[in-house]
N, C-alpha and C. Protein backbone atom coordinates (compact mmCIF):
# COMPACT_ATOMS: atom_id res chain seq x y z
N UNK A 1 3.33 21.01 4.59
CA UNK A 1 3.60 21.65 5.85
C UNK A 1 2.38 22.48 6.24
N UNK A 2 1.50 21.79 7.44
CA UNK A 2 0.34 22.52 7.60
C UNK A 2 0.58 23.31 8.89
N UNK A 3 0.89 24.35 9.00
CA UNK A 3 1.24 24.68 9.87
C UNK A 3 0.25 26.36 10.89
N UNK A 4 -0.20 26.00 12.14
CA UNK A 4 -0.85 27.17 12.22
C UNK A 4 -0.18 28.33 11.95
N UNK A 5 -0.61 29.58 11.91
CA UNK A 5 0.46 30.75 11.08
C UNK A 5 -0.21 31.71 12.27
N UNK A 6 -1.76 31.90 12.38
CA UNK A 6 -1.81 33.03 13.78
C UNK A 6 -3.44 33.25 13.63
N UNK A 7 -4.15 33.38 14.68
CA UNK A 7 -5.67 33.62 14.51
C UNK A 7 -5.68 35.26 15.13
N UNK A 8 -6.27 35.82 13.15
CA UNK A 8 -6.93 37.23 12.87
C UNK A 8 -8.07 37.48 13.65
N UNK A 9 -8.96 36.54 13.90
CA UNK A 9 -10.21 37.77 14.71
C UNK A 9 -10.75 36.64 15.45
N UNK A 10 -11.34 37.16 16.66
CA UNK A 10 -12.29 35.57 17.26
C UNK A 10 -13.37 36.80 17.85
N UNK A 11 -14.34 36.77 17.83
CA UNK A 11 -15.70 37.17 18.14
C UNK A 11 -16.80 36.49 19.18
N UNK A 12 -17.29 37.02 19.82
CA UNK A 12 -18.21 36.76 20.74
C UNK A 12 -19.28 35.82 20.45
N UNK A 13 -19.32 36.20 19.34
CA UNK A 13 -20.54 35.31 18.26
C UNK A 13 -20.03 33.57 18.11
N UNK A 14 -18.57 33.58 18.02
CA UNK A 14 -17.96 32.13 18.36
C UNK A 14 -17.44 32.12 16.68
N UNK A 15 -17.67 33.20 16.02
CA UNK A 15 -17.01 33.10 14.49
C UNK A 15 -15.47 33.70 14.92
N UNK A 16 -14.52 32.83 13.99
CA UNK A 16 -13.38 33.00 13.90
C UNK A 16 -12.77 33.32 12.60
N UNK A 17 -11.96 33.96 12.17
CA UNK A 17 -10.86 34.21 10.99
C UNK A 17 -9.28 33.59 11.66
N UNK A 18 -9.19 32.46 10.84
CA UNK A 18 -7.90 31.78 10.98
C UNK A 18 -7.19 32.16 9.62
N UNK A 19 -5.63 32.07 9.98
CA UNK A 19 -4.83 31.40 9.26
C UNK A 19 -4.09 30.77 9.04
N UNK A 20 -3.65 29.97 8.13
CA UNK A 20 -3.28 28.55 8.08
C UNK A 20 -2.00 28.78 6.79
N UNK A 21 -0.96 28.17 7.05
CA UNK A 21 -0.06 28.21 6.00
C UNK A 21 0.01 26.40 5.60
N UNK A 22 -0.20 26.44 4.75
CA UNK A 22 -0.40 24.65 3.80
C UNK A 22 -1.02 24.80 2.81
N UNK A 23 -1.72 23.62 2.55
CA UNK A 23 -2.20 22.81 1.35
C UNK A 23 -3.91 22.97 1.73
N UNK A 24 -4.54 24.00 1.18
CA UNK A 24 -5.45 24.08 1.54
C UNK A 24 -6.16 22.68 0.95
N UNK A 25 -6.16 21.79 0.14
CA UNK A 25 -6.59 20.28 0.74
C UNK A 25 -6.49 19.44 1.25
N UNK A 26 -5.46 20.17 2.31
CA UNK A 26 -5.33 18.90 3.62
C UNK A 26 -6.23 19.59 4.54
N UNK A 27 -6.77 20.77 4.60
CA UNK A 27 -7.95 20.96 5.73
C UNK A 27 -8.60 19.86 6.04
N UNK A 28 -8.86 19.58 7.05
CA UNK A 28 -9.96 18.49 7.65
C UNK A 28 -11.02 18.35 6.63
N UNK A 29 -11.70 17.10 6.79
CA UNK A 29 -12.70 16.53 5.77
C UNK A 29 -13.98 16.96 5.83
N UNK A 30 -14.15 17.30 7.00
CA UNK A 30 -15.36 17.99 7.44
C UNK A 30 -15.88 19.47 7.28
N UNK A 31 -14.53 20.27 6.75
CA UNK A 31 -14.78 21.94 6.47
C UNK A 31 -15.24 21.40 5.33
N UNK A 32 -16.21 22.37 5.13
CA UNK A 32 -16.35 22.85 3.53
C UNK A 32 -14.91 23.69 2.99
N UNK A 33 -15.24 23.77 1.80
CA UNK A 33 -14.07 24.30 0.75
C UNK A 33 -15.18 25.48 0.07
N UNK A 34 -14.45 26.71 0.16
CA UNK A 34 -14.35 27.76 -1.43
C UNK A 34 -13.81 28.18 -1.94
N UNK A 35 -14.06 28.85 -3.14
CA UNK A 35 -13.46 29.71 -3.81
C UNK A 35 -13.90 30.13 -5.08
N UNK A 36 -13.52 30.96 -5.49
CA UNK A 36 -14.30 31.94 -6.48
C UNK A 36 -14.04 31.78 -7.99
N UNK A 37 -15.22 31.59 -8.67
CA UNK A 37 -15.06 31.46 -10.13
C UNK A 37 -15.92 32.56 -10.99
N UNK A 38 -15.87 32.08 -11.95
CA UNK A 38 -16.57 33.46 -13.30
C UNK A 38 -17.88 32.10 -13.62
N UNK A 39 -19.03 33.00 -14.25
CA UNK A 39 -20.33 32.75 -14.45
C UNK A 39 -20.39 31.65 -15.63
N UNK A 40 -18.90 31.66 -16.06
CA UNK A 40 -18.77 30.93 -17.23
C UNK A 40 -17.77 29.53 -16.84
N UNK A 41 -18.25 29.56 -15.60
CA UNK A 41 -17.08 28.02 -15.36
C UNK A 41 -16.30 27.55 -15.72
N UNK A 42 -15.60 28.48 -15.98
CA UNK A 42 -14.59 28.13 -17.15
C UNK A 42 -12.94 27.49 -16.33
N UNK A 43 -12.65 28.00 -14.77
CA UNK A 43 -11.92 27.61 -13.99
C UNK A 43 -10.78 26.88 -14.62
N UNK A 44 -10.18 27.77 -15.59
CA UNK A 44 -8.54 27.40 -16.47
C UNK A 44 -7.50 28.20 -15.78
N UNK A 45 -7.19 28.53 -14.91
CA UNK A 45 -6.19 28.75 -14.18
C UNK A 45 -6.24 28.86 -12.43
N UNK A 46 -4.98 29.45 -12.25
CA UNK A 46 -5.05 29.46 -10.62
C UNK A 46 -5.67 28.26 -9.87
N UNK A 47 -5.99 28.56 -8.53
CA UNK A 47 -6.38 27.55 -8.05
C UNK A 47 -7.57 26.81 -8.13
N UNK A 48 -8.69 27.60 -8.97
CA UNK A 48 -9.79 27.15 -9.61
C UNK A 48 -9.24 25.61 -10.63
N UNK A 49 -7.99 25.42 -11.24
CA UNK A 49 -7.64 24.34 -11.89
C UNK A 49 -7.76 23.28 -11.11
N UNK A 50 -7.00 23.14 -9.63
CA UNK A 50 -7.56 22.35 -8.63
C UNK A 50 -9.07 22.08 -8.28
N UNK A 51 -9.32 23.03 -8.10
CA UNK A 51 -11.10 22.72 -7.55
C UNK A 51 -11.70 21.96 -8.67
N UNK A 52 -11.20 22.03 -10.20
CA UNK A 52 -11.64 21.25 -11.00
C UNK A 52 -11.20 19.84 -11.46
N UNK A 53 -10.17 19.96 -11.12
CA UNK A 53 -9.33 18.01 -10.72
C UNK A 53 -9.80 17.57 -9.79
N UNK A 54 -10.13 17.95 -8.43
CA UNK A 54 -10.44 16.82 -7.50
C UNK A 54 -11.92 17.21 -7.47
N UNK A 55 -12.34 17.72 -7.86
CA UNK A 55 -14.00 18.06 -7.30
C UNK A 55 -14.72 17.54 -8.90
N UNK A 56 -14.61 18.05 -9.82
CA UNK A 56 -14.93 17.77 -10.85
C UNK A 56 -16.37 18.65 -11.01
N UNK A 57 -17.45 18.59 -11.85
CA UNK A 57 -18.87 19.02 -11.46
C UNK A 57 -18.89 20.07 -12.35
N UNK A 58 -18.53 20.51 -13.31
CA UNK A 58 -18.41 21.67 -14.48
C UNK A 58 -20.23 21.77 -14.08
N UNK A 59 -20.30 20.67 -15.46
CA UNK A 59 -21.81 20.64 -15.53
C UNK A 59 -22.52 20.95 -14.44
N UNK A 60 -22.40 20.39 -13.45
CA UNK A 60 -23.26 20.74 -12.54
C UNK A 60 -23.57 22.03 -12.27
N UNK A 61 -21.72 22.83 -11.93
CA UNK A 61 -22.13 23.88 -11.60
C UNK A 61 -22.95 24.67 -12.75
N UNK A 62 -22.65 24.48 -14.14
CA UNK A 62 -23.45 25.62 -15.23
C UNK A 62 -24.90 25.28 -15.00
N UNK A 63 -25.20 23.90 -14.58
CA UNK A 63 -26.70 23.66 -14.75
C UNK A 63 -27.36 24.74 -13.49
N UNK A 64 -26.36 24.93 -12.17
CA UNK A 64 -27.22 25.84 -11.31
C UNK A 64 -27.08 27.42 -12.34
N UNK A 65 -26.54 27.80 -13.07
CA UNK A 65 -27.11 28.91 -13.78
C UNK A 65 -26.85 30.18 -12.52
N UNK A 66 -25.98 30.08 -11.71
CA UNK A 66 -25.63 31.50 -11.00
C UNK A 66 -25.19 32.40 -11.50
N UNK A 67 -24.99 33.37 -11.31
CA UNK A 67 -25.05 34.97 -11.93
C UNK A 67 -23.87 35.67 -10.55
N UNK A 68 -22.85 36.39 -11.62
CA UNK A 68 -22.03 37.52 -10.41
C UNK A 68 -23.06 37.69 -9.08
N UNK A 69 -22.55 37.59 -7.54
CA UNK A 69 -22.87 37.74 -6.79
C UNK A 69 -24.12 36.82 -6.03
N UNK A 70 -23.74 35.19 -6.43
CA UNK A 70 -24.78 34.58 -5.88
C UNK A 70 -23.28 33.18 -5.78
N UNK A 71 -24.12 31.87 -5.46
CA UNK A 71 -22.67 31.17 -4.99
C UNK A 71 -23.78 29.17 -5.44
N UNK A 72 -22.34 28.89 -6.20
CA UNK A 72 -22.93 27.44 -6.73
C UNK A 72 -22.07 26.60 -5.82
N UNK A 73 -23.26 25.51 -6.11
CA UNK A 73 -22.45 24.45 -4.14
C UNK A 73 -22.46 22.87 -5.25
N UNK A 74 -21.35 22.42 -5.02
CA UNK A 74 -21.64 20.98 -5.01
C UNK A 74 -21.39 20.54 -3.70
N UNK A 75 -21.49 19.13 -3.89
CA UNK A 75 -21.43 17.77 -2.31
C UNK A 75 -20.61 16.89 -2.75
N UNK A 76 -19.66 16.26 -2.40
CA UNK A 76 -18.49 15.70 -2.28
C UNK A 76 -18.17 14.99 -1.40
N UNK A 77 -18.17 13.88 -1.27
CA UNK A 77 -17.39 13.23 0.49
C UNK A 77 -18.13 13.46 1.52
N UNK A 78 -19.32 13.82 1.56
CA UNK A 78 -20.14 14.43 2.89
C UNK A 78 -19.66 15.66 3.38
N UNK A 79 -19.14 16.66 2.28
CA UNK A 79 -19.29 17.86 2.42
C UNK A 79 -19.53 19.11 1.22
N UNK A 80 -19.96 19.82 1.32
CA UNK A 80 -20.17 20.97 0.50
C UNK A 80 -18.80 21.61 -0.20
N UNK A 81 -18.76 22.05 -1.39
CA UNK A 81 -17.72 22.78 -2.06
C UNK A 81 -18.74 23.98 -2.61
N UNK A 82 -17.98 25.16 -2.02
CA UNK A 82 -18.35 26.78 -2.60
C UNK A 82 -18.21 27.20 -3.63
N UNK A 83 -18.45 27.60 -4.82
CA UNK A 83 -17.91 27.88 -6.03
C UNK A 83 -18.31 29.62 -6.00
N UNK A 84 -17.88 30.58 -4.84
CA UNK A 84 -18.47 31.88 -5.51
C UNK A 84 -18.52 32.61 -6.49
N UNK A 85 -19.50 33.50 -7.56
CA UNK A 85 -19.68 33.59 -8.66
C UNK A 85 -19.45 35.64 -8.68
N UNK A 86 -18.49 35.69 -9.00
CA UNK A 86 -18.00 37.09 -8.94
C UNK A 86 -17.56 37.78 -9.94
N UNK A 87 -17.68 37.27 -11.16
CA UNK A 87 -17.45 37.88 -11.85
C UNK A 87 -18.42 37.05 -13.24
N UNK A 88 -18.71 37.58 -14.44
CA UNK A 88 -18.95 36.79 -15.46
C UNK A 88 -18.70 36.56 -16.21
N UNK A 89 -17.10 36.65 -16.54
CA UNK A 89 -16.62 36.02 -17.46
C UNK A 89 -15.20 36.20 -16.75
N UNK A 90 -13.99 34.63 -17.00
CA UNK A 90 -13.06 34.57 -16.68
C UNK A 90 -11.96 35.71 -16.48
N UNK A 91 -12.38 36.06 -17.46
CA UNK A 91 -10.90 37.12 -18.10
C UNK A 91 -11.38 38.10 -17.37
N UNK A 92 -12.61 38.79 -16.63
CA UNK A 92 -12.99 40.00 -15.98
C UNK A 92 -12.21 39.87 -14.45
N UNK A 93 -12.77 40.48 -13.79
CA UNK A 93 -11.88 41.19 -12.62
C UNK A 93 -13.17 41.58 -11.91
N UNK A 94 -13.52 41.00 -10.45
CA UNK A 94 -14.39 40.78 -9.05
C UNK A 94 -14.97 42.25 -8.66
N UNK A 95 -15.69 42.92 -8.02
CA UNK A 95 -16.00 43.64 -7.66
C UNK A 95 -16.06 43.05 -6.10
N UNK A 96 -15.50 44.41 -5.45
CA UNK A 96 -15.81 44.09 -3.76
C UNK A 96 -17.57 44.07 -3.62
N UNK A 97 -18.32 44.38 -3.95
CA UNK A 97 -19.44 44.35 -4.18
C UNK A 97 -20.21 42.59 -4.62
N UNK A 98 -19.32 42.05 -5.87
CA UNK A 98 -20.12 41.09 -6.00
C UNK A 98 -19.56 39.77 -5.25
N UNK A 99 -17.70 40.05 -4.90
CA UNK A 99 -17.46 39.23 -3.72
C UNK A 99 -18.68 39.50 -2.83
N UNK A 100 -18.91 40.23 -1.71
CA UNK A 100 -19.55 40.55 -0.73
C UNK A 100 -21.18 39.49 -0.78
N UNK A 101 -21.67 40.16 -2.06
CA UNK A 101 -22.76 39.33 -2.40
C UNK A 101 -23.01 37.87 -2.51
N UNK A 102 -21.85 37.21 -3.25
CA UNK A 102 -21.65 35.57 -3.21
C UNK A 102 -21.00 35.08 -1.89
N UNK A 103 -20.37 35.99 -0.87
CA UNK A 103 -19.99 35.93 0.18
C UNK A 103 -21.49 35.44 1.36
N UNK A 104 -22.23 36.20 0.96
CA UNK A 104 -23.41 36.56 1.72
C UNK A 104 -24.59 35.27 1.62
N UNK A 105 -24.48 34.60 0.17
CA UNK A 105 -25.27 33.62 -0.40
C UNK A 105 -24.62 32.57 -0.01
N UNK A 106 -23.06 32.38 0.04
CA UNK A 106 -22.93 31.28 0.72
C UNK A 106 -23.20 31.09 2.28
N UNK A 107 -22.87 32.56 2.61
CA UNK A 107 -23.26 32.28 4.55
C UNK A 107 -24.97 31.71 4.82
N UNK A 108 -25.39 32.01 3.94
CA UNK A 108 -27.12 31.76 3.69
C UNK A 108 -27.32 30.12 3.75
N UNK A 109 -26.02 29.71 2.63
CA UNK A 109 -26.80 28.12 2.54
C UNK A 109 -25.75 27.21 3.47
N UNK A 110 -24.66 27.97 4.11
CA UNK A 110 -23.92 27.42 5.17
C UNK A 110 -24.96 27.44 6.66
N UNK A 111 -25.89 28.35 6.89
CA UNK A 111 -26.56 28.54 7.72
C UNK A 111 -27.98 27.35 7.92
N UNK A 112 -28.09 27.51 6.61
CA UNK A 112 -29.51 26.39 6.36
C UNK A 112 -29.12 24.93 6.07
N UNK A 113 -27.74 24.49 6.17
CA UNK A 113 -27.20 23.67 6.39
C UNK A 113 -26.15 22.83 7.51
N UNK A 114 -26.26 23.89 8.66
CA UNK A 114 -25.09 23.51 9.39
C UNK A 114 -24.15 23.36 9.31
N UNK A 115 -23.67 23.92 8.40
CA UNK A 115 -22.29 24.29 8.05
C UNK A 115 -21.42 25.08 8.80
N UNK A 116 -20.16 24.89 9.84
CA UNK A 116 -19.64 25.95 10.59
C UNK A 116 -18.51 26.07 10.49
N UNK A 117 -17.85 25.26 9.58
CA UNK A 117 -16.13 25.39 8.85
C UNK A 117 -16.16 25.38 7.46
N UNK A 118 -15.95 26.85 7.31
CA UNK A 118 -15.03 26.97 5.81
C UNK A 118 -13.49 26.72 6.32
N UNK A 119 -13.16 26.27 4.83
CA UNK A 119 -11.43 26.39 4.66
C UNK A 119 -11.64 26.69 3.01
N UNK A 120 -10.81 28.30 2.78
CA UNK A 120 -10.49 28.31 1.89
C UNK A 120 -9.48 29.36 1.51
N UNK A 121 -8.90 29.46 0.07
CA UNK A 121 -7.75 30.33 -0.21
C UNK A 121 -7.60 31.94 -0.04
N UNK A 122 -6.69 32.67 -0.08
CA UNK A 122 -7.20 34.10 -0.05
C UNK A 122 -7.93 34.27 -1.21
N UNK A 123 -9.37 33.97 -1.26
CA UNK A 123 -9.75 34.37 -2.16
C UNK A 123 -10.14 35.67 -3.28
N UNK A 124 -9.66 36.12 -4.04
CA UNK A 124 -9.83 36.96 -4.77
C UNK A 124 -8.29 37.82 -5.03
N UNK A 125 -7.46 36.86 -4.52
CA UNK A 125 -6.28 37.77 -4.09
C UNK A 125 -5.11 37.59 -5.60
N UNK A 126 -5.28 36.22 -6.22
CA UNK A 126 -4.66 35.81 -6.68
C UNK A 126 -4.59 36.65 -8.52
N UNK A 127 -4.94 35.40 -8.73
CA UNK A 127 -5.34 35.70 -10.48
C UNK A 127 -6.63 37.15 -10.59
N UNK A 128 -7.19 37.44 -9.61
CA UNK A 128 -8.28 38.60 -9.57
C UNK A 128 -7.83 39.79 -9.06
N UNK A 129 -6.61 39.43 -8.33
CA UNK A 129 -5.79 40.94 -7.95
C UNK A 129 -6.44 42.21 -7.25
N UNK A 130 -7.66 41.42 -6.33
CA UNK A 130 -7.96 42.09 -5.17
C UNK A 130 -6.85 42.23 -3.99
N UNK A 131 -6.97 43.08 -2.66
CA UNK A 131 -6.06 43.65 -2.01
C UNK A 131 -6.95 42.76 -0.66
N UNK A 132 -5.98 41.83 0.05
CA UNK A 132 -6.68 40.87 1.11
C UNK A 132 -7.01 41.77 2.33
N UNK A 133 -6.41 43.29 2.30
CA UNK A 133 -7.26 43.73 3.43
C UNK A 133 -8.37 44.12 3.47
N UNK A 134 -8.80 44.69 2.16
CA UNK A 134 -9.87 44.50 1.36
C UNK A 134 -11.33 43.45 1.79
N UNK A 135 -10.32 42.09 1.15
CA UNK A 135 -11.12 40.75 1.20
C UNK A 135 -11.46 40.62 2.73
N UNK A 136 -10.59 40.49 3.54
CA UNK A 136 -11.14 40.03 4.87
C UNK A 136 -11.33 40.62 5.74
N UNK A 137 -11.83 42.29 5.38
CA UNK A 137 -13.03 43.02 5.97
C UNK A 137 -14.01 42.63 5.65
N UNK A 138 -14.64 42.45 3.98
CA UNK A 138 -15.63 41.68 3.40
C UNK A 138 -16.01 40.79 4.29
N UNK A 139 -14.85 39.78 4.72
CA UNK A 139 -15.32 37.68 5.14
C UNK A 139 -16.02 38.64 6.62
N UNK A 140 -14.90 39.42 6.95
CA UNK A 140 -15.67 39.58 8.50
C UNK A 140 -16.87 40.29 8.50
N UNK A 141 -17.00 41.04 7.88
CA UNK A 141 -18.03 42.03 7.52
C UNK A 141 -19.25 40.97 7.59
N UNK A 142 -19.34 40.04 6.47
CA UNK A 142 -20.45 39.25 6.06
C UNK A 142 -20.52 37.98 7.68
N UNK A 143 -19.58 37.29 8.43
CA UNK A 143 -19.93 36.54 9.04
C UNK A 143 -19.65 36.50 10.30
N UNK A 144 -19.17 37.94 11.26
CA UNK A 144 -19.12 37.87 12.45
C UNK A 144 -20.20 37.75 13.32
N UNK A 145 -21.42 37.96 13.04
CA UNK A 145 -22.34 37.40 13.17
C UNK A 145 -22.74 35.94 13.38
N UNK A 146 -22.27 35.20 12.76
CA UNK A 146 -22.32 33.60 13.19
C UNK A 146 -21.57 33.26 14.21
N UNK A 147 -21.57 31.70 13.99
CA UNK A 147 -20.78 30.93 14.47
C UNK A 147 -19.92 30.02 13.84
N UNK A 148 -19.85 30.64 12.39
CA UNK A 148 -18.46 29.96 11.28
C UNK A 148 -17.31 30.08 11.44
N UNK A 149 -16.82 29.21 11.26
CA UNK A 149 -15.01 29.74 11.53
C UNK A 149 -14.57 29.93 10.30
N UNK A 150 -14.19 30.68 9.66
CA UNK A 150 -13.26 30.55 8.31
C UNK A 150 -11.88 30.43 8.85
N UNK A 151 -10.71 29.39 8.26
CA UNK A 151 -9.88 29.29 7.33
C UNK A 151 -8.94 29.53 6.21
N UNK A 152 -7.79 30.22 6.21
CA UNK A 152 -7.65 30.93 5.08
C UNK A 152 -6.16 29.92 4.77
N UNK A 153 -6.18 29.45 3.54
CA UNK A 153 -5.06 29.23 3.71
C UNK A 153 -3.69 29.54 2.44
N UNK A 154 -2.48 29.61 3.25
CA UNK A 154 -1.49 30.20 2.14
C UNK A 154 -0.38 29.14 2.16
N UNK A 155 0.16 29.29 1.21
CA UNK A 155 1.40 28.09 0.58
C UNK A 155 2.05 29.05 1.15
């Protein structure tokens, strides 16, 4: 059930904050996908277990060697997948700080890529037990400035 739920912010800049109640992998084929993992790729629970069934790319991502507050990308289907790097080790707990930072690195290589749709989960909300009003001052904070639309989506 993908259903629109209500659009949070629309900006002059042409960046939007949506939200979306579904299956955040039925987003269109053409958004990119993120969401947030530990330095140790270790992605054994929450919805990181998904990103690792259909995306696959462990290796890959350890071979980029990112560090809390920077953001590992694979390519998939003719589009990009976000892996932001917020913490460094699974079992730790995000800083609004190093969200913000891997927030910032992905708007960087969404920019130098043409990238203008994310779709992804409340990130940091879940298994990391950040507070989403929190988080999506951060998303807006980092990209009202563009012309990205983010996506958020909830079961």
């Amino acid at each position: 059930m993908d259903k629109f739920v209500s659009r949070k912010a629309s900006f002059s800049s042409g960046w939007q904050l949506l939200h979306r109640r579904g299956d955040l992998f039925t987003c269109p084929p053409t958004d990119a996908l993120a969401h947030c993992i530990s330095e140790d790729c270790r992605m054994g629970a929450g919805i990181a277990v998904l990103f690792k069934k259909h995306f696959k790319g462990v290796e890959e991502l350890k071979a980029q060697k990112r560090q809390p507050g920077q953001c590992a990308v694979l390519e998939r289907s003719g589009r990009f997948v976000y892996y932001l790097v917020t913490k460094k080790y699974y079992y730790q707990k995000p800083t609004s700080e190093s969200l913000r930072k891997s927030l910032m690195s992905m708007k960087e290589h969404c920019l130098a890529n043409g990238v203008n749709r994310v779709s992804m989960p409340r990130i940091g909300c879940g298994l990391d037990k950040m507070h989403w009003e929190n988080v999506s001052s951060i998303i807006t904070e980092v990209f009202q400035d563009t012309k990205i639309s983010i996506t958020v989506y909830t079961i």
